[in-house]
Protein backbone atom coordinates (compact mmCIF):
# COMPACT_ATOMS: atom_id res chain seq x y z
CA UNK A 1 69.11 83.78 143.84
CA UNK A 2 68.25 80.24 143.07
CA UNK A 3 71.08 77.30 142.30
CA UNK A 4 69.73 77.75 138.54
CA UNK A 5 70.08 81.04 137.94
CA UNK A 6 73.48 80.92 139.65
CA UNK A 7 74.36 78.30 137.18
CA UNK A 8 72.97 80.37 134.07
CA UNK A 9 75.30 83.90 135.64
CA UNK A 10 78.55 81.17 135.64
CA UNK A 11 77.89 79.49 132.25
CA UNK A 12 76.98 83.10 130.66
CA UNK A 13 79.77 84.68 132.56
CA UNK A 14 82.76 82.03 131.21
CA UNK A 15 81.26 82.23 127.29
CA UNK A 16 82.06 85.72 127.98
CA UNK A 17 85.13 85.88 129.26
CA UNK A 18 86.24 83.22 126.55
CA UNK A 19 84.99 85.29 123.89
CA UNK A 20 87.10 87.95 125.17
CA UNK A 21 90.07 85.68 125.70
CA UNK A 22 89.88 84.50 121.82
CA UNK A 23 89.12 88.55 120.78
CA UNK A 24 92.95 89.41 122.68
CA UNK A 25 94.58 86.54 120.99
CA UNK A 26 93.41 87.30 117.70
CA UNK A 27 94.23 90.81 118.28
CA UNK A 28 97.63 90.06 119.15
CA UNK A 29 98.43 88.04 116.28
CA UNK A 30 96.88 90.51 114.06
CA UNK A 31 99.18 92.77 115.16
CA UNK A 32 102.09 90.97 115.08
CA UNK A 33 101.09 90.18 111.39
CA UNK A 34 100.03 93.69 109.77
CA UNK A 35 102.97 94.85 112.27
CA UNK A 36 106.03 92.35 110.70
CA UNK A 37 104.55 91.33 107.23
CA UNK A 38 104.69 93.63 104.97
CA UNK A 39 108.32 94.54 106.36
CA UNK A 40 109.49 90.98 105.56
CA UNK A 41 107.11 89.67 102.95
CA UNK A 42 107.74 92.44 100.57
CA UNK A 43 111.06 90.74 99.64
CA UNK A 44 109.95 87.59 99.39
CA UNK A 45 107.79 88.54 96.62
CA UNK A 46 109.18 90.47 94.41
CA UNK A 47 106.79 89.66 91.71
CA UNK A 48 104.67 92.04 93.24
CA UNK A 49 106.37 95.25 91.42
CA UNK A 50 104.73 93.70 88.23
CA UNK A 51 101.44 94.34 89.40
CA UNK A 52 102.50 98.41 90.11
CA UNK A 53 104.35 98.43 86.56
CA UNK A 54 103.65 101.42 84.42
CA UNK A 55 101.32 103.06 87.11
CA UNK A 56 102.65 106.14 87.14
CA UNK A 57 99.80 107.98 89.43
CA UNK A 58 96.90 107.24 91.22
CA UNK A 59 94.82 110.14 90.62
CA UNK A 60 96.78 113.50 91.14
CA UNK A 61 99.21 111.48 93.17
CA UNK A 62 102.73 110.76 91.82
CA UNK A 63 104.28 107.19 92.84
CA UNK A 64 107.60 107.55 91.68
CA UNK A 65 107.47 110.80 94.21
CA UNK A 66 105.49 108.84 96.84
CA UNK A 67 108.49 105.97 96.32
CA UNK A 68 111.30 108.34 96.82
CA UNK A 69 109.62 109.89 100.20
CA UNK A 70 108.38 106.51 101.88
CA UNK A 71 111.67 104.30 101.22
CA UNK A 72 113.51 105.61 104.40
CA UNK A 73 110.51 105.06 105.88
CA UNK A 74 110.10 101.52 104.95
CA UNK A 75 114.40 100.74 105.70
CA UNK A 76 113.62 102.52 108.84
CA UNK A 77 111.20 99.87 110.18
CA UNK A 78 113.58 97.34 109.20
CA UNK A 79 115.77 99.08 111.46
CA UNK A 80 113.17 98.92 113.74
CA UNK A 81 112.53 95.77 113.89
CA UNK A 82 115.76 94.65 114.15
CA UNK A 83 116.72 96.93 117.12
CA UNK A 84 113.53 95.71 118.89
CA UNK A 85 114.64 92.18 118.99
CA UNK A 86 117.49 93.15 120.63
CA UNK A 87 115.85 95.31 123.22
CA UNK A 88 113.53 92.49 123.59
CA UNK A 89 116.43 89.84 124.00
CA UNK A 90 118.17 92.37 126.69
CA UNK A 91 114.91 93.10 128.34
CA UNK A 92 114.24 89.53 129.23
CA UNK A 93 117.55 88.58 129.97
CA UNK A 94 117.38 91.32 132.43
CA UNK A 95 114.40 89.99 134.08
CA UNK A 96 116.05 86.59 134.20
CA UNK A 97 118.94 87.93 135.69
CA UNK A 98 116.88 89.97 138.31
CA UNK A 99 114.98 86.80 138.74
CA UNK A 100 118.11 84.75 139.59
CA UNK A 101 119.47 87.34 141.92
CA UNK A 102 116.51 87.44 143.87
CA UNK A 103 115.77 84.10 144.27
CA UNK A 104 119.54 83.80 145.37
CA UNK A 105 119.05 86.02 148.16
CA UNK A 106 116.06 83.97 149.79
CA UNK A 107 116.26 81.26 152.41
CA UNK A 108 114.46 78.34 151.11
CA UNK A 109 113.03 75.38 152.53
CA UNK A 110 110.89 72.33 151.28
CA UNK A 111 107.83 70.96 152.65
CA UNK A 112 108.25 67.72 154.44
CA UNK A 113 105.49 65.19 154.67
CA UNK A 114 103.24 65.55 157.03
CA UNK A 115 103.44 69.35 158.06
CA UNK A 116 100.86 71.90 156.56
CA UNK A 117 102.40 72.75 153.72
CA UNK A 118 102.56 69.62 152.33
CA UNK A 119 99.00 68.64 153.08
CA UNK A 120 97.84 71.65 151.17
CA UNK A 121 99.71 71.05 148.36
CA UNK A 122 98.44 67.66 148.02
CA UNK A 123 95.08 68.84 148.53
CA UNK A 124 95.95 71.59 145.82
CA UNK A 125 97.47 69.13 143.58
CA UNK A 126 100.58 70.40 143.75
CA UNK A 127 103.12 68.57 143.55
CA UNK A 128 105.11 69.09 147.03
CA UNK A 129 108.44 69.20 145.05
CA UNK A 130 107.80 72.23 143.50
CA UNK A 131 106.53 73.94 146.37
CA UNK A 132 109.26 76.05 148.26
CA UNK A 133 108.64 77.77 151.62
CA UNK A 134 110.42 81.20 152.67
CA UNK A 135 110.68 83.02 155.93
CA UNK A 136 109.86 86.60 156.08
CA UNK A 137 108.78 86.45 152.16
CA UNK A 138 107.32 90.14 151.36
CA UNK A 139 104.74 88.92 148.71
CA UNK A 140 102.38 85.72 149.55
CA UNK A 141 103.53 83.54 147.07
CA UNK A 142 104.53 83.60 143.52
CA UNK A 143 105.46 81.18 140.42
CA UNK A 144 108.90 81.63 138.30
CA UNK A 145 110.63 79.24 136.15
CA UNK A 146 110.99 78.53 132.43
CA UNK A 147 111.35 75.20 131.99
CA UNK A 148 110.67 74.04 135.57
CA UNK A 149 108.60 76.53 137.29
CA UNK A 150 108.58 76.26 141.44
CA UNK A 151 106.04 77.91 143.59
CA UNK A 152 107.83 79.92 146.66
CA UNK A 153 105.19 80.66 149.79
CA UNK A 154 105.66 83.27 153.01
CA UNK A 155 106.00 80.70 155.96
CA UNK A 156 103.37 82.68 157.92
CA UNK A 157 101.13 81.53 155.32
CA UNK A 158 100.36 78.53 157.45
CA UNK A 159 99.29 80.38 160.55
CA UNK A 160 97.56 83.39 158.46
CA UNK A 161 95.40 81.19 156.51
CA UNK A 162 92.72 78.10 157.18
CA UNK A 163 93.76 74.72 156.02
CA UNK A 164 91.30 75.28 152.72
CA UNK A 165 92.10 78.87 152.15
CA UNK A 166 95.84 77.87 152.10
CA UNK A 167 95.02 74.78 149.58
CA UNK A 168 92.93 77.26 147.68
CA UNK A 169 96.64 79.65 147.12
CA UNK A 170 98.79 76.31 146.43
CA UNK A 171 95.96 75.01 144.48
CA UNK A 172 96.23 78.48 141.92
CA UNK A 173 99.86 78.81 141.96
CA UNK A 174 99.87 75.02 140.76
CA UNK A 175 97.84 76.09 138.13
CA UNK A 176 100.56 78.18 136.63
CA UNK A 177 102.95 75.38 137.06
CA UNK A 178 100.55 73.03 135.12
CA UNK A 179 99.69 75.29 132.62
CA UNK A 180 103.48 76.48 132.33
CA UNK A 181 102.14 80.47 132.40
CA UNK A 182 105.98 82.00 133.20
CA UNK A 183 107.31 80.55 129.76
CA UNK A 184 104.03 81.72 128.33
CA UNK A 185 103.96 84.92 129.49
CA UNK A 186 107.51 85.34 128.82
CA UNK A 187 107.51 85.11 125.00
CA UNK A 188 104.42 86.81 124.73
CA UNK A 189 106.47 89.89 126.78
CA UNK A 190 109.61 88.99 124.38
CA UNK A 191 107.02 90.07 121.53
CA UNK A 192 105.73 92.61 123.03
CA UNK A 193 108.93 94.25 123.27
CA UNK A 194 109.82 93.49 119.70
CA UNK A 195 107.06 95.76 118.29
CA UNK A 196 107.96 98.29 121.24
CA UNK A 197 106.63 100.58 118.44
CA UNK A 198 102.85 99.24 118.73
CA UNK A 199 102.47 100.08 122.49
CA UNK A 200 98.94 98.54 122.24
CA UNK A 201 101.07 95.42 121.66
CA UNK A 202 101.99 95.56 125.42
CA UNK A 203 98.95 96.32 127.00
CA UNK A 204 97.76 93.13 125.42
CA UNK A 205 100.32 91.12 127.05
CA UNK A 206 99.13 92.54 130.07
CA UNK A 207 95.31 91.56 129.82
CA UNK A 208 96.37 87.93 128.74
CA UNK A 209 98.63 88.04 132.32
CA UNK A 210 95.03 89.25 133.94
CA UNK A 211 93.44 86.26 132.54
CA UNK A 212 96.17 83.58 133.27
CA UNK A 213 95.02 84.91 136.50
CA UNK A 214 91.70 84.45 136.53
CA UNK A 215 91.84 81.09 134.65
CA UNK A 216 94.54 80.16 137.77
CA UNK A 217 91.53 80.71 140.26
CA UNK A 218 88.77 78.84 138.03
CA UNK A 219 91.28 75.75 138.69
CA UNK A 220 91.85 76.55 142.02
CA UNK A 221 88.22 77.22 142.89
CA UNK A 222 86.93 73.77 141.78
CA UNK A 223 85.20 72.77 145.42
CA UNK A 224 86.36 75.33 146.85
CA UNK A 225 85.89 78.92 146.04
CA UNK A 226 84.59 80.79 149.06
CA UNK A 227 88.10 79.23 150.51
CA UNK A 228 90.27 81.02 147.73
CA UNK A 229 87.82 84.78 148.06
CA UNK A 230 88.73 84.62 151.20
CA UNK A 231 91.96 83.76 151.05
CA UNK A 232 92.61 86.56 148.40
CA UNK A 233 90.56 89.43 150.96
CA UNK A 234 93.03 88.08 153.73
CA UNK A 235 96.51 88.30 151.97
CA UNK A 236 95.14 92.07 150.27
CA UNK A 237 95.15 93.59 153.62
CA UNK A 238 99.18 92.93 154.07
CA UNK A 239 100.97 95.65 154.31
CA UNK A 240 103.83 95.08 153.29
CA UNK A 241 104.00 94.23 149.29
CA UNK A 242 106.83 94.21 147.84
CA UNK A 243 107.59 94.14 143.96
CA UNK A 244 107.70 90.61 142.31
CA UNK A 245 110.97 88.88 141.05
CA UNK A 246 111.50 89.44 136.94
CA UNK A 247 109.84 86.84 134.98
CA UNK A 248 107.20 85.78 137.64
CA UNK A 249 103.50 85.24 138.51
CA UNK A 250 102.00 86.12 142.00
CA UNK A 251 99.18 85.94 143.43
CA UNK A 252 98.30 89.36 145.11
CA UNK A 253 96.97 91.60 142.08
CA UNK A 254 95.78 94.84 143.48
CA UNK A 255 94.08 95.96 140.56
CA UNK A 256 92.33 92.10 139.77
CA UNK A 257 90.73 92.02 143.52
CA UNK A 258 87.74 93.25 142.84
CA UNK A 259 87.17 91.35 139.61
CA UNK A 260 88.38 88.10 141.27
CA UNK A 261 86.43 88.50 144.85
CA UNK A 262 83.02 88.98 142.62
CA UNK A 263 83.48 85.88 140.16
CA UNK A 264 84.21 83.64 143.61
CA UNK A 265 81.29 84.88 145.01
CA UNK A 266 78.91 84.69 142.12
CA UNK A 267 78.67 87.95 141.05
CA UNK A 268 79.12 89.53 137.74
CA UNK A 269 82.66 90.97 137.20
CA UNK A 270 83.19 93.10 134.08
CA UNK A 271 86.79 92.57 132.77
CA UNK A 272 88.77 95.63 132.39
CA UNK A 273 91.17 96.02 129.51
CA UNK A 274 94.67 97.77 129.65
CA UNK A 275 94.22 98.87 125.64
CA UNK A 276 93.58 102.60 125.79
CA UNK A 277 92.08 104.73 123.13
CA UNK A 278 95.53 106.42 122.44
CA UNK A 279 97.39 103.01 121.99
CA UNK A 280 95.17 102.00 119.71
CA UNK A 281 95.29 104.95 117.57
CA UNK A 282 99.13 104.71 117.51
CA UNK A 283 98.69 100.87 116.54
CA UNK A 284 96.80 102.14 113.79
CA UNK A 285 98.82 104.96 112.81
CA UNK A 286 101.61 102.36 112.60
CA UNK A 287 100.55 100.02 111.14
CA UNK A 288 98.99 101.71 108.33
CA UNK A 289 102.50 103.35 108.32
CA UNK A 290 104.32 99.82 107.27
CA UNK A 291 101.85 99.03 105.06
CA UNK A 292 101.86 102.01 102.58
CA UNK A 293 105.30 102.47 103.00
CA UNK A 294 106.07 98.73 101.82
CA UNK A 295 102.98 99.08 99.21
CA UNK A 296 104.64 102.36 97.40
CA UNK A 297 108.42 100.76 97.73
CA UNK A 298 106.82 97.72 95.21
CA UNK A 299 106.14 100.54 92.82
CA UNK A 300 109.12 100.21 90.14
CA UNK A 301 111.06 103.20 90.01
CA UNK A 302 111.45 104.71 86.20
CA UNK A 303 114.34 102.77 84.30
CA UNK A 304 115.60 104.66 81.89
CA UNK A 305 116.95 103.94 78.50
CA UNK A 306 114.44 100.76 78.90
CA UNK A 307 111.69 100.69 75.59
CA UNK A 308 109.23 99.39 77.90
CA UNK A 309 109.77 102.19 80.62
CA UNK A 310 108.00 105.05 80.51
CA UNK A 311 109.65 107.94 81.28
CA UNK A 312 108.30 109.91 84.05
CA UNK A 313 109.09 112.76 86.87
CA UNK A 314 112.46 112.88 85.33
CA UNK A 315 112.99 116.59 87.09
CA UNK A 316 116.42 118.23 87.18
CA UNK A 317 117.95 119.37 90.76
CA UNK A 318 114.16 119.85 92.15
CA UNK A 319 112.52 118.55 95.70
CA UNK A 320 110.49 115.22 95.76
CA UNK A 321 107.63 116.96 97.74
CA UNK A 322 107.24 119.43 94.67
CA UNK A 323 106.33 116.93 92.28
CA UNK A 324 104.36 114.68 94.82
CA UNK A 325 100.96 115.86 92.93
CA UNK A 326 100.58 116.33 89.06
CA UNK A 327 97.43 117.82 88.21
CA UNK A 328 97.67 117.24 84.61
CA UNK A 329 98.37 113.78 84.97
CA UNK A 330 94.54 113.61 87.37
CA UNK A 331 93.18 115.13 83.82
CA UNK A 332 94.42 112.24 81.86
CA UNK A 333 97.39 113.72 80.00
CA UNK A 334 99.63 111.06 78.88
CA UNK A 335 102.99 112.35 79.85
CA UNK A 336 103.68 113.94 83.12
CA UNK A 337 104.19 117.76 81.70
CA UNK A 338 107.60 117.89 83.76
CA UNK A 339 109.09 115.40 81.17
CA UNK A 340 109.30 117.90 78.41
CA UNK A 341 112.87 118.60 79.36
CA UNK A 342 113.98 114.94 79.43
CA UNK A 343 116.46 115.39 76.55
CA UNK A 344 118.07 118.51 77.72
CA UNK A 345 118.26 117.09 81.84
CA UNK A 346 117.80 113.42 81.89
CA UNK A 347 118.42 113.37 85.68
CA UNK A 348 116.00 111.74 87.83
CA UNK A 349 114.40 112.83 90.69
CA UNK A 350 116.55 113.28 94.00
């Protein structure tokens, strides 16, 4: 394969992956819209019930039933909502708190001019200060911090890896620094768990962690990328991997290898997504949910003893679901026939 063509795979290969990156974050954000708007815009406009005023069916379909059914429904994603922000707010604090009590437990030291570590760094651009080095370290290195993220590296790093293969890893890890990815990823996780009810919402967090990833090793590559594929193929064969600190980046991702090996390399690497088909029927399902539940609670229920209220479904000590469909009503009859006995039972549906 010829330099050109190489060049055409890379350029064609990163519109791609940018489309894809701009598809996720529109996704997300149109699910954290249809997911949380109707829920709180409804009561910001309350001019809206004007618009549903004296529509007393659609069709066969009775509104003032459909009203009475979907209310819980609609309170209960208010509840929702509000009991997801606090399993959001303990989830994270949870990983923060895991986070600390790891990074308590390891014996740190800094890199000193001079010695590998530091050399790498400053061929990484890293900035040595945030660069932490830790004996016997079970995962090769890894980024964590909110508001000043630090890079901690296994020790044997220096003697595993070649003197560009080790810039290469200090080099992507800087790249989360840089581009502050734990505080990213954070709140995008503090969302996610939010809507824990729009599990689609998760897995979407999880491919825009997969491409903080990838867009780590484009940075780190620059010059360099043979160095960082092999790198990545050395520190995948150790054996011993142990699960990351809460609210952290590494840079060993078992199930990314393949798709980060191939880009290095030149090849064409198909991203995979962690959406599934189910998730994104139950997105659906609820979000479709919020919105017809909030739509029918603008319908105004019947006020009676108004002269501008209609009268309607006024149904003495009987179930909502047996007046949800009035056929008369879908054959344009004026009154709903169940309002004959509004002067003897003027009780309203419950």
């Amino acid at each position: 394969m010829t330099r050109a063509s190489l060049g055409h795979l890379a350029a064609a290969l990163i519109r791609r992956e940018r489309s894809r990156r701009r598809a996720v974050t529109g996704a997300i954000v149109a699910l954290l819209v249809l997911g949380t708007g109707p829920v709180i815009a409804h009561h910001a406009s309350r001019g809206g019930t004007d618009l549903l005023a004296g529509l007393d069916h659609v069709g066969a379909l009775c509104l003032t039933a459909l009203h009475l059914l979907l209310a819980p429904v609609h309170h209960g994603f208010h509840l929702l909502l509000l009991a997801g922000f606090g399993y959001a707010l303990w989830d994270r604090c949870r990983a923060l708190r895991r986070a600390r009590q790891s990074l308590t437990a390891l014996a740190c030291s800094r890199a000193e001019p001079g010695d590998r570590f530091w050399d790498a760094a400053v061929a990484g651009e890293l900035d040595p200060s945030h660069l932490r080095i830790v004996s016997d370290l079970p995962v090769p290195a890894f980024t964590i911090g909110l508001l000043r993220p630090l890079v901690y590296v296994a020790q044997d790093l220096a003697e595993e890896l070649t003197e560009p293969e080790l810039a290469a890893v200090l080099a992507h890890e800087g790249a989360h620094v840089a581009r502050r990815d734990p505080l990213r990823l954070f709140g995008l996780r503090l969302l996610a768990c939010t809507l824990f009810w729009i599990p689609a919402l998760r897995r979407l967090a999880e491919d825009v962690a997969d491409e903080f990833e990838i867009e780590a090793d484009d940075r780190a590559a620059t010059g360099r990328p043979l160095a960082l594929a092999t790198a990545i193929l050395t520190l995948a064969r150790r054996r011993s991997l142990s699960p990351l600190p809460g609210a952290s980046l590494g840079f060993h991702h078992p199930d990314l290898l393949d798709r980060r090996v191939r880009r290095l390399v030149g090849e064409d690497a198909a991203p995979r997504s962690h959406v599934t088909r189910r998730s994104l029927v139950q997105a659906f399902a609820a979000v479709a949910l919020v919105w017809v539940s909030s739509f029918v609670v603008l319908h105004p229920m019947p006020a009676a003893g108004t002269l501008g209220a209609r009268p309607h479904c006024d149904h003495p000590a009987e179930s909502v679901l047996a007046h949800l469909f009035c056929l008369e009503a879908a054959q344009g009859a004026v009154h709903c026939p169940h309002d004959a006995d509004r002067t003897s039972h003027p009780h309203r549906l419950a």
